[in-house]
Protein backbone atom coordinates (compact mmCIF):
# COMPACT_ATOMS: atom_id res chain seq x y z
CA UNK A 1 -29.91 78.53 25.61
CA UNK A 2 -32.58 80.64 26.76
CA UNK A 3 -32.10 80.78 29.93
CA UNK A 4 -27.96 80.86 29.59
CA UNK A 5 -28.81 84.28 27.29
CA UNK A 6 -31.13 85.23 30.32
CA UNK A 7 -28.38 84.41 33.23
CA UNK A 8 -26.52 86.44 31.54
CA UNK A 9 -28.36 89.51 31.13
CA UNK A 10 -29.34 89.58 34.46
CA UNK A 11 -25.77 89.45 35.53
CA UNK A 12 -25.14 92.62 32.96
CA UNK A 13 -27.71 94.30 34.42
CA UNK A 14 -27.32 93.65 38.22
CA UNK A 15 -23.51 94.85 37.37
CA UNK A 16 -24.30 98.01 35.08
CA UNK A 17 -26.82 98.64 38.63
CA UNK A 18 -24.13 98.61 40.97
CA UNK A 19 -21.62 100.83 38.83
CA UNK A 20 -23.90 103.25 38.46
CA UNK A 21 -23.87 103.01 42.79
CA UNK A 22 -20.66 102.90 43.75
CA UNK A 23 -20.92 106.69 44.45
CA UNK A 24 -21.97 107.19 48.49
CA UNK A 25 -23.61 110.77 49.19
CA UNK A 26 -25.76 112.40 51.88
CA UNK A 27 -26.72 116.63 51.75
CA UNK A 28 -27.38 118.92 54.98
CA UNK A 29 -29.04 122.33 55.10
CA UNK A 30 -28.20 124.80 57.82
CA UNK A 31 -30.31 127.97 58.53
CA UNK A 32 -28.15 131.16 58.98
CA UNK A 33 -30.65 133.75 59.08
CA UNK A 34 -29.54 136.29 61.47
CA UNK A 35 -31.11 136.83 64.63
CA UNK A 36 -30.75 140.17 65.38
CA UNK A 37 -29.61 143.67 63.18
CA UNK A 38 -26.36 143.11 61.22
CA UNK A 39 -25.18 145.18 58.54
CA UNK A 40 -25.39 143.72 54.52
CA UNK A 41 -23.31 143.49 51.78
CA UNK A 42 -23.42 143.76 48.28
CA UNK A 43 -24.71 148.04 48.19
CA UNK A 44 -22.61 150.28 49.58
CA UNK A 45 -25.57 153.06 50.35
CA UNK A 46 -27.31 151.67 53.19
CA UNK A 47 -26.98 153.61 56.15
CA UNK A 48 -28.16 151.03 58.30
CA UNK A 49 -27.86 147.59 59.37
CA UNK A 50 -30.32 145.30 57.90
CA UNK A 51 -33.13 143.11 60.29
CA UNK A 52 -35.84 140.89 59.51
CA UNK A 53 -36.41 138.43 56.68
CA UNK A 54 -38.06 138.34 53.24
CA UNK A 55 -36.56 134.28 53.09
CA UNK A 56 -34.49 132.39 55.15
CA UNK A 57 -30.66 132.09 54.12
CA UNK A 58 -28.68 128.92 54.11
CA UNK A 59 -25.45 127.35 54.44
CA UNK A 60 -25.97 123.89 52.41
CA UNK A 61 -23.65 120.87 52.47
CA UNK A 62 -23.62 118.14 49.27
CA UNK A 63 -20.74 115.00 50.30
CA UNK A 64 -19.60 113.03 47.58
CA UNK A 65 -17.90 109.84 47.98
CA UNK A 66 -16.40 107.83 45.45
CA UNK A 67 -15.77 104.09 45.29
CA UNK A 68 -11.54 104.99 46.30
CA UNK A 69 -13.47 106.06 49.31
CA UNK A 70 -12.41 110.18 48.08
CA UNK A 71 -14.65 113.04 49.38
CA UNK A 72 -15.63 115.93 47.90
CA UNK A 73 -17.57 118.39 49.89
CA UNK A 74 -19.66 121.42 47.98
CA UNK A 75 -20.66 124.11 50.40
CA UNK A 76 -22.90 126.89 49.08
CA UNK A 77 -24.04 130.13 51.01
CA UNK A 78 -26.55 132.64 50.63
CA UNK A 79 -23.69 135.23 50.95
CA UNK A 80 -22.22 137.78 48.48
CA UNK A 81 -19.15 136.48 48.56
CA UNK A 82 -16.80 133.81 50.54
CA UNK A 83 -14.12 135.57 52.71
CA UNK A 84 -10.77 133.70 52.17
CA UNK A 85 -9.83 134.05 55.26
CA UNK A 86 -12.96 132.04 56.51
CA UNK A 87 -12.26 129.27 53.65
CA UNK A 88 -8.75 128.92 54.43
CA UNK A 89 -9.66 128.72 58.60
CA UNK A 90 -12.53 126.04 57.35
CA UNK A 91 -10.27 124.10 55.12
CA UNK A 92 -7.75 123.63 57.37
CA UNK A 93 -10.21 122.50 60.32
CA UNK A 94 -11.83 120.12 57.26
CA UNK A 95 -8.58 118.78 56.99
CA UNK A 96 -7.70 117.97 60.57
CA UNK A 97 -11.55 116.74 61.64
CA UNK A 98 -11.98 115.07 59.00
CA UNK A 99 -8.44 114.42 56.31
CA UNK A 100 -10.91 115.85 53.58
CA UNK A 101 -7.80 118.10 51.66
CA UNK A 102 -8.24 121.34 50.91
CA UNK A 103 -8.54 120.67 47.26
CA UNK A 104 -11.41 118.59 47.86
CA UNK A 105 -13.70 121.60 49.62
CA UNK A 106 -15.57 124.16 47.33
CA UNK A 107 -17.55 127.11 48.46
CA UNK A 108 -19.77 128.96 46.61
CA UNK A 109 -21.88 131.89 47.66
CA UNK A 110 -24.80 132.69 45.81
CA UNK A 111 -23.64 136.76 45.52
CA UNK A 112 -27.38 137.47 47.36
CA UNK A 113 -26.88 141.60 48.11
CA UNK A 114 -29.78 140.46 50.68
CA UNK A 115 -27.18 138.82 53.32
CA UNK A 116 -25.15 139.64 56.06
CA UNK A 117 -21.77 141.24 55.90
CA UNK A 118 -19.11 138.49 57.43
CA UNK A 119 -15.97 140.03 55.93
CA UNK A 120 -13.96 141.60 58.69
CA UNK A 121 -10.69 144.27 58.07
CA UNK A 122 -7.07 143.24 59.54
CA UNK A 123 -6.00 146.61 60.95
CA UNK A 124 -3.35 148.09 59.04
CA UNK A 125 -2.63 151.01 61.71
CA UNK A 126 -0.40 150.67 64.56
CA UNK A 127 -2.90 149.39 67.50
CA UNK A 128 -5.18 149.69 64.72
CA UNK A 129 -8.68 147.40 65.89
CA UNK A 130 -9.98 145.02 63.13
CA UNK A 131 -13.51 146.33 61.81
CA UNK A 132 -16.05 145.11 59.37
CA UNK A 133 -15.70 145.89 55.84
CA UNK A 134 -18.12 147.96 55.76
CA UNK A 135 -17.56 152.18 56.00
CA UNK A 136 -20.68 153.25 56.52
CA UNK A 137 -20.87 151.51 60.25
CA UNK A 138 -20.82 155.00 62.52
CA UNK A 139 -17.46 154.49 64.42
CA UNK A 140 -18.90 154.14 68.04
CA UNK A 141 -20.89 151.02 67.16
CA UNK A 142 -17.82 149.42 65.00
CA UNK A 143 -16.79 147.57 68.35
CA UNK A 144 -20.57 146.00 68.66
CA UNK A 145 -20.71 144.86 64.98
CA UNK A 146 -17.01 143.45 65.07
CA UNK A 147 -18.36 141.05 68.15
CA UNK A 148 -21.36 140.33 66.16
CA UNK A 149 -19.57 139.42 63.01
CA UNK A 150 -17.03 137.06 64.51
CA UNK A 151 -19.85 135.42 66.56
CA UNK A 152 -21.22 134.75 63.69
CA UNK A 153 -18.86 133.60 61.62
CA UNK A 154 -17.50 131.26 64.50
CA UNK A 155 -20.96 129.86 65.00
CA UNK A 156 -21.35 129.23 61.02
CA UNK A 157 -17.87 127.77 61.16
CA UNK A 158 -18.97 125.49 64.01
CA UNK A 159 -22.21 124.45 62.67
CA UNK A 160 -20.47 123.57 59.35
CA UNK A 161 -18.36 120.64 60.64
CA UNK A 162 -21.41 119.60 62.33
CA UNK A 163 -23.14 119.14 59.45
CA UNK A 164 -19.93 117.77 57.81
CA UNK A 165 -19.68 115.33 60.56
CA UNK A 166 -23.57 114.25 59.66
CA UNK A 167 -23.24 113.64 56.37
CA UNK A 168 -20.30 111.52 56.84
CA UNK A 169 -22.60 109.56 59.29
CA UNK A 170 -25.45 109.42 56.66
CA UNK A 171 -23.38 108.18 53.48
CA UNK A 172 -25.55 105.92 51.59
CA UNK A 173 -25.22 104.85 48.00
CA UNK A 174 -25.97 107.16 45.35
CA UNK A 175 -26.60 107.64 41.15
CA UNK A 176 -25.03 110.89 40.19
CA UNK A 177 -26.17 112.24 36.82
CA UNK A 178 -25.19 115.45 35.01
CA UNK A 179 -27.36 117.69 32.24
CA UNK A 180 -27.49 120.81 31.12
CA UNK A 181 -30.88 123.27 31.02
CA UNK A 182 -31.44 126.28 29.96
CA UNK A 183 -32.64 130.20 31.42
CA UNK A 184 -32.97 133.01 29.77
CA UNK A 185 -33.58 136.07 32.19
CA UNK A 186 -29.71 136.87 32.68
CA UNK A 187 -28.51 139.82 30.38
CA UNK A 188 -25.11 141.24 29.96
CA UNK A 189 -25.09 144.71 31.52
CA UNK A 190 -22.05 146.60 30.18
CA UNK A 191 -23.34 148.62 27.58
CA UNK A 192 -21.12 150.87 25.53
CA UNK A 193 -21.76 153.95 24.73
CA UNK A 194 -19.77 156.70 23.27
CA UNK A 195 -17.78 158.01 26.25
CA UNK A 196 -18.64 155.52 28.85
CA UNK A 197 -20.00 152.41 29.84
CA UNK A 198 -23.45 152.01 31.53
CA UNK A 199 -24.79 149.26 34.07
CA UNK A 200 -27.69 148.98 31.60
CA UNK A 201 -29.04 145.86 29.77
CA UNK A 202 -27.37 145.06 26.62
CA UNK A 203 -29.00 142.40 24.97
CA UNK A 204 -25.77 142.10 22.10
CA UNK A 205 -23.81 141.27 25.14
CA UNK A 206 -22.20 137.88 25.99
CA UNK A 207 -24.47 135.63 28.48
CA UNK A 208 -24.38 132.09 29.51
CA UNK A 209 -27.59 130.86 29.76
CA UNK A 210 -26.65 127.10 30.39
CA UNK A 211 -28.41 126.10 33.74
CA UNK A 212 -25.90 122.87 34.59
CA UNK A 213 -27.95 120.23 37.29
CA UNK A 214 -26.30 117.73 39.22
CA UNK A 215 -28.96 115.41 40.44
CA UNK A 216 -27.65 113.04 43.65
CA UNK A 217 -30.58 110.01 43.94
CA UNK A 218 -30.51 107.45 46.36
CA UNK A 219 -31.15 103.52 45.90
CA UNK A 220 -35.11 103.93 45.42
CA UNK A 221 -34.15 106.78 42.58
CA UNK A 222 -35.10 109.62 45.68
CA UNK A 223 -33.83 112.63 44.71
CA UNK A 224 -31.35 113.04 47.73
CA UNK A 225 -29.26 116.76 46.00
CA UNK A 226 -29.76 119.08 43.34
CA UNK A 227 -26.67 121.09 42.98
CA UNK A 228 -27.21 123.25 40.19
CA UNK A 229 -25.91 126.50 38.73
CA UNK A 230 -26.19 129.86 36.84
CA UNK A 231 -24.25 132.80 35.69
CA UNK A 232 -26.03 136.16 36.94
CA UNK A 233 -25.69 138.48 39.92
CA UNK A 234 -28.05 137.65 42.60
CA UNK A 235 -29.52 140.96 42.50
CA UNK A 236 -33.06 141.45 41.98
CA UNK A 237 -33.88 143.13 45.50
CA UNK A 238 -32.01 146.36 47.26
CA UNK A 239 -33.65 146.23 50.45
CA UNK A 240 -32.79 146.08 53.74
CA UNK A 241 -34.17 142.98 54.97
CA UNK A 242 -32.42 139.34 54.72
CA UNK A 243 -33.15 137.47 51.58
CA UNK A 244 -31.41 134.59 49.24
CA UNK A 245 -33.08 137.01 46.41
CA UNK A 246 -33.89 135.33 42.96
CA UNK A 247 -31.35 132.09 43.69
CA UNK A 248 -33.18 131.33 47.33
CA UNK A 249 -36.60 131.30 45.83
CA UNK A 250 -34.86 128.75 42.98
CA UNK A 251 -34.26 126.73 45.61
CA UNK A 252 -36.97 126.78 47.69
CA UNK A 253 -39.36 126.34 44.71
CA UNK A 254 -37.32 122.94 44.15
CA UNK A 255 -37.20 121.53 47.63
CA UNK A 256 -40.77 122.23 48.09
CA UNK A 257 -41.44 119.87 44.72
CA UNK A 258 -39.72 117.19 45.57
CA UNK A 259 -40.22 116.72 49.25
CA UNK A 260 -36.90 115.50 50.84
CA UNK A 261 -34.36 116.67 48.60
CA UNK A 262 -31.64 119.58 49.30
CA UNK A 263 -31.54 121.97 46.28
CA UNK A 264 -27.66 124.20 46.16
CA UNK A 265 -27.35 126.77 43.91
CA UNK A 266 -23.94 127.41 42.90
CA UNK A 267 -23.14 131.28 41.19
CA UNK A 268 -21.47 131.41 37.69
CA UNK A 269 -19.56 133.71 35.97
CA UNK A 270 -21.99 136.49 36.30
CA UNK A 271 -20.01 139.52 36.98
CA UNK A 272 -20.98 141.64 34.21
CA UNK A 273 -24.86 140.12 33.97
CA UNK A 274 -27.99 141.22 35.54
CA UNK A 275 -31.25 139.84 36.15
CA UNK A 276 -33.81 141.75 34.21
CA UNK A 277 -36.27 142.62 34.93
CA UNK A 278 -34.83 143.83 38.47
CA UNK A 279 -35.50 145.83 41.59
CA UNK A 280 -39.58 145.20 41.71
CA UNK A 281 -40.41 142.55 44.90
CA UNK A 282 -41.96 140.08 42.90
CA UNK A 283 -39.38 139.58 39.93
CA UNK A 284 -37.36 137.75 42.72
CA UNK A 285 -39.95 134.92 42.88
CA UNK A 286 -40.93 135.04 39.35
CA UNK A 287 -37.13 134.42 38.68
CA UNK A 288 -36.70 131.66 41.10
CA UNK A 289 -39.62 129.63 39.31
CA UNK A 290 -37.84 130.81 36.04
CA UNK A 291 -34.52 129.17 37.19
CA UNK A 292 -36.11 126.45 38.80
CA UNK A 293 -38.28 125.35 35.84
CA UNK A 294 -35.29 125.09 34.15
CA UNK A 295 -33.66 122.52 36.23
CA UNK A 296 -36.34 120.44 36.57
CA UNK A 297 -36.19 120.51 32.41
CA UNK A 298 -32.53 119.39 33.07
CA UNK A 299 -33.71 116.90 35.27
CA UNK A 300 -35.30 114.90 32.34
CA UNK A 301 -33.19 116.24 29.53
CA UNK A 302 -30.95 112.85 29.25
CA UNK A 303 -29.27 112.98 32.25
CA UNK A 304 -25.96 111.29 32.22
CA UNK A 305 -24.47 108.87 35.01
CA UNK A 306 -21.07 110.20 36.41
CA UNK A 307 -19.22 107.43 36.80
CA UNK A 308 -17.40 107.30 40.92
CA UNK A 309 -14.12 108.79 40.79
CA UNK A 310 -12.98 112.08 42.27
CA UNK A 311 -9.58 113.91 41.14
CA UNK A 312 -8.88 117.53 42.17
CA UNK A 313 -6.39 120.50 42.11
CA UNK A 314 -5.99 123.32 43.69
CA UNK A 315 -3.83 126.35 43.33
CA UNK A 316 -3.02 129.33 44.90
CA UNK A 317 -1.56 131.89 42.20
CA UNK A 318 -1.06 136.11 42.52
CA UNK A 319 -2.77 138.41 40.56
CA UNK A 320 -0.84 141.56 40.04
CA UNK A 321 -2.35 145.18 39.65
CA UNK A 322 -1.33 147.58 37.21
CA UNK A 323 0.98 150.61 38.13
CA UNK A 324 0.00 152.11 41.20
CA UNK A 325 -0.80 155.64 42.13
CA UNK A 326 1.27 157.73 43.21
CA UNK A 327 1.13 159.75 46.60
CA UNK A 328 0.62 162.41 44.66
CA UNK A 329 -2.21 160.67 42.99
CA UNK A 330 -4.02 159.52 46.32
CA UNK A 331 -3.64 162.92 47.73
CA UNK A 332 -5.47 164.55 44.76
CA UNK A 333 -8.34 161.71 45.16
CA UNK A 334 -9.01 161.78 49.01
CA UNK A 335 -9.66 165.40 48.04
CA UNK A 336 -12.31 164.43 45.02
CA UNK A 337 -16.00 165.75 45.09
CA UNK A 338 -16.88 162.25 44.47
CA UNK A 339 -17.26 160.44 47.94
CA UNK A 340 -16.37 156.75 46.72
CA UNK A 341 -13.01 158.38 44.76
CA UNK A 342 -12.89 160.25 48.25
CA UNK A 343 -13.08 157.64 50.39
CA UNK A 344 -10.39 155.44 47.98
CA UNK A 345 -7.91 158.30 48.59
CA UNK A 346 -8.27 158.45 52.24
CA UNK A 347 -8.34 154.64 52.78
CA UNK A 348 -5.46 153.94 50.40
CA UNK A 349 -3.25 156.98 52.11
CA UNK A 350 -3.72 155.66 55.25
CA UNK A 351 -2.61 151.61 54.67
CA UNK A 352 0.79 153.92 52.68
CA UNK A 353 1.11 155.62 55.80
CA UNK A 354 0.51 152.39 57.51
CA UNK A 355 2.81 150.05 55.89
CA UNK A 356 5.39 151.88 53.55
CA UNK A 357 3.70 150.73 49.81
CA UNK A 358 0.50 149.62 48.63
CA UNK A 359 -0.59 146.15 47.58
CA UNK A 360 1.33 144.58 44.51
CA UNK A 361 -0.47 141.42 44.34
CA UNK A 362 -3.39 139.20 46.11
CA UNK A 363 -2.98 135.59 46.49
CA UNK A 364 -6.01 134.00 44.30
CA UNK A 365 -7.57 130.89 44.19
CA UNK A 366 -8.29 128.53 41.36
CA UNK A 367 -9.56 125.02 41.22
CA UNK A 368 -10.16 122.07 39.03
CA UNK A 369 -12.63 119.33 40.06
CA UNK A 370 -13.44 116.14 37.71
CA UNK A 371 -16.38 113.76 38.68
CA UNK A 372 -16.18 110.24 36.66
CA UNK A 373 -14.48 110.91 33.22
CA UNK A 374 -15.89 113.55 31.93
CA UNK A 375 -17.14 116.22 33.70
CA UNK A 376 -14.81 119.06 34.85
CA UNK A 377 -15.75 121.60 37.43
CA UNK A 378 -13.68 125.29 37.33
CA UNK A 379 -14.10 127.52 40.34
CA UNK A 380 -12.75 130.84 40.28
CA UNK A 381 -12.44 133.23 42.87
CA UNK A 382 -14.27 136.81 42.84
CA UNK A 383 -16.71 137.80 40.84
CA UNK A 384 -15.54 136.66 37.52
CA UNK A 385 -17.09 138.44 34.12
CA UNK A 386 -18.65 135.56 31.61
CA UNK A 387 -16.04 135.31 28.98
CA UNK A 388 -13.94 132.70 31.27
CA UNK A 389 -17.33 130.53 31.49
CA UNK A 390 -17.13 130.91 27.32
CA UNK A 391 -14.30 130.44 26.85
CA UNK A 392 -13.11 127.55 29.44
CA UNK A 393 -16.25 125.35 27.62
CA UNK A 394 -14.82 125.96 24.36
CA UNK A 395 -11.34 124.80 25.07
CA UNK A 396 -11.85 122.41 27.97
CA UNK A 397 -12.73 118.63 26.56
CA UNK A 398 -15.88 117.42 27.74
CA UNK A 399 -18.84 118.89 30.17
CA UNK A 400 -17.35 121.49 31.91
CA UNK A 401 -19.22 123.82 34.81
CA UNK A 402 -17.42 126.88 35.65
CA UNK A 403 -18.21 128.75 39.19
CA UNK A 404 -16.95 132.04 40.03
CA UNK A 405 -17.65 133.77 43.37
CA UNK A 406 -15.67 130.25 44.86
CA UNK A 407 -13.35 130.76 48.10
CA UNK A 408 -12.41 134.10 47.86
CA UNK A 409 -14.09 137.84 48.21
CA UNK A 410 -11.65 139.90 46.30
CA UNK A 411 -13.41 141.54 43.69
CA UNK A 412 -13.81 141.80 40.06
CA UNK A 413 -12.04 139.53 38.23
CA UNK A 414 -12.38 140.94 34.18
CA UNK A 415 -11.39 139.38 31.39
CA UNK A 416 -8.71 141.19 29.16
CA UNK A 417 -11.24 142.69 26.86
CA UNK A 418 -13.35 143.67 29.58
CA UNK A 419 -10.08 145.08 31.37
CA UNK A 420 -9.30 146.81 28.35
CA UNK A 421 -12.70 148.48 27.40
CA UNK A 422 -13.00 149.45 31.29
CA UNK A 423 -16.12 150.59 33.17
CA UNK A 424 -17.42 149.25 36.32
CA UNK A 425 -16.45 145.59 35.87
CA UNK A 426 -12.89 146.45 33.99
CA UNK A 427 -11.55 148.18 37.26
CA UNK A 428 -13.81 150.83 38.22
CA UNK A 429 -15.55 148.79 41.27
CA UNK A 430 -11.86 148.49 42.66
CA UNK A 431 -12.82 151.73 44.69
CA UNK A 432 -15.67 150.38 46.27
CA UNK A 433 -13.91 147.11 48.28
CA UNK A 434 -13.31 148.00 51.86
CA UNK A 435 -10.63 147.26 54.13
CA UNK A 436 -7.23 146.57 52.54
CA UNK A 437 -7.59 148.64 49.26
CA UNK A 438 -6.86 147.72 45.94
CA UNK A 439 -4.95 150.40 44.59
CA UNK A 440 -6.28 150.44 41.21
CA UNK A 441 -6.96 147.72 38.25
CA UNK A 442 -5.43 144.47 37.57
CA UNK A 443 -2.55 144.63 35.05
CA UNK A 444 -2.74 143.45 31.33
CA UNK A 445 -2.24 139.37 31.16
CA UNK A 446 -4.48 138.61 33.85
CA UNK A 447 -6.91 136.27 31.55
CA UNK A 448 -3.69 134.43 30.45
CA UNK A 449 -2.47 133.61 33.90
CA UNK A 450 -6.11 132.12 35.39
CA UNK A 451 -6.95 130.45 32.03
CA UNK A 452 -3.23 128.80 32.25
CA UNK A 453 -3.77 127.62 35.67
CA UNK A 454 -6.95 126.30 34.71
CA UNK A 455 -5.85 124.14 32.06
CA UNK A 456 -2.03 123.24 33.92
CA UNK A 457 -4.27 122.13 37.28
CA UNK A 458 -7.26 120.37 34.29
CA UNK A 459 -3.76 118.41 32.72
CA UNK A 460 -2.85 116.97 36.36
CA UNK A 461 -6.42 115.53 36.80
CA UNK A 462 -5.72 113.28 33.74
């Protein structure tokens, strides 16, 4: 009898074993420090391009595999944002390389205003030339920074599917295991005062302090990936060398403590939070061993096993702005003492001139990833404020992770209260994108129509 009872849990055990591995994964890192000068994103009063490093910036690569033989790749950059034009080029070249669907790609970037601009302008003037985003480039050296953005981009583009094409190569058979820690140096930063909002701490605010960790180990328990994630802007340094600020020391603090592993940090819904304290050198460290002492804590803090399946949706959906400004309007602005409101006028009388109307709509992405049974990942594009986060764990069943800052560089993306109360975040900062202007706020129901999405594309993964 005793050894019947032992047979069988043995067999139990050898078979809970090889659920738990019938997830395949491998995890690249690519270095995309620049080389030379290039100009950054992320503060629009730099007069100059940036050069040199404070870290290195990456491009990192996490495969997933499940036991259908499905892939999901995860792509995180230390950029401030994800061009769409670059994810939609990638995806489709993902697609044809490799029949990974568009669906199943996600890229983050990490919202570092310590990285290089890569988001370039169609021309919207008759033999117009495309240019960077970026105004302050002095117009005789636009052509030299246009060649050095594209071979850039190109080159990162190129280097991806490498990498892609590696980890494909390297599949082995992986435990994936989900938890939740905690941080606590985010703080909301729309305070409200009297007769206008400040970018100052409020500590009443709303946060998300969840730190969500997605640990990837191999066969001997090796910690192959940590993909893990939280919901603040990347912006503890304003200088004007290359840096993955606060989230690149997270990592680098993590990958240096366990030797082997590829730590990804993927951005939240941090739009309208700050790291404090800020814009002294060494709170970028500091907050990287904050962050990163807080995933190791979710390391240990009963991880669960995602069991291997991989379902995902993807949709494309517009988001419409408010009434738009008249002629009248734009003329009065391009004449403002203010030289962003200035600069909005000119730009946004020149694409009228251009092309008969301004902008109604942009074409926005949304996506809905579930690992195993239970936990649902949310990307949003932009830089999304932290109510969605809130709310999208409150009404979403299970664990849920939600990303903003994923496959798209378009801008805030406020919730309705935020829209309503205004400021900086509630359609303010609309002035400040370059290129193809917005011409003013989003218009009232915008919450509705991404949360919808979210839980039409969540339905479809049932």
């Amino acid at each position: 009898m005793f050894h019947r009872i032992f047979f069988l849990f043995v067999v139990l055990f050898i078979g809970i074993q090889n659920a738990a591995a019938e997830w395949k994964a491998a995890a690249a890192k690519l270095n995309m420090t620049p080389t030379e000068p290039m100009w950054m994103s992320g503060y629009s009063s730099r007069k100059t391009p940036g050069s040199g490093k404070t870290t290195e910036i990456y491009a990192k690569v996490l495969l997933l595999e499940d036991e259908r033989k499905t892939r999901l790749v995860t792509i995180t950059f230390d950029l401030v944002g994800v061009p769409q034009p670059f994810r939609l080029e990638l995806s489709s070249a993902v697609d044809k390389q490799f029949g990974i669907r568009p669906a199943n790609l996600f890229l983050n970037a990490s919202h570092t205003h310590s990285g290089p601009m890569v988001r370039l302008v169609p021309p919207f003037r008759p033999g117009g030339k495309t240019r960077p985003a970026y105004a302050n480039i002095p117009e005789n050296e636009i052509d030299k920074y246009v060649g050095l953005t594209q071979a850039y981009l190109a080159k990162l583009q190129s280097d991806l599917l490498d990498e892609i094409a590696g980890c494909i190569k390297r599949l082995e058979p992986a435990k994936v295991q989900y938890s939740i820690g905690r941080c606590g140096f985010a703080m909301n930063r729309r305070l409200i005062m009297p007769t206008r909002i400040l970018n100052s701490p409020n500590p009443d605010g709303p946060v998300d302090h969840d730190v969500p960790v997605l640990q990837v180990r191999n066969a001997k328990k090796e910690l192959l990936a940590i993909l893990f994630g939280y919901a603040c802007h990347n912006t503890v340094l304003s200088y004007m060398t290359f840096s993955g600020d606060y989230a690149g020391w997270a990592q680098q603090y993590l990958e240096e403590d366990h030797p082997g592993a590829i730590a990804l940090f993927v951005t939240g819904c941090g739009a309208d939070q700050n790291p404090y304290p800020r814009r002294i050198p060494h709170w970028a460290p500091r907050h990287g061993r904050s962050l990163a002492n807080a995933v190791e804590a979710g390391l240990i803090a009963n991880p669960q096993t995602v069991s291997s399946s991989i379902s995902t949706g993807l949709e494309y959906i517009d988001l419409v702005y408010d009434k738009p400004p008249t002629r009248e309007d734009l003329e009065k602005k391009a004449k403002s003492s203010n030289p962003y409101d200035r600069r909005h006028g000119k730009m946004s009388l020149e694409y009228l001139e251009a092309t008969g109307s301004l902008k109604t709509k942009h074409s926005y992405p949304v996506q809905a990833i579930r690992l195993g049974e239970d936990l649902t990942m949310i990307t949003l594009g932009g830089e999304v404020v932290v109510d969605y986060s809130l709310r999208l764990k409150r009404e979403l069943k299970g664990d849920v992770w939600v990303a903003g800052y994923s496959n798209d560089l378009v801008g805030y993306v406020p919730s309705e209260r935020v829209l309503k109360e205004g400021g900086y975040e509630g359609g303010g900062a609309m002035r400040f994108v370059r290129g193809i202007p917005h011409p003013g706020p989003w218009a009232p129901g915008i919450e509705k129509h991404i949360v919808g999405t979210v839980h039409k594309l969540v339905k479809g993964l049932e």
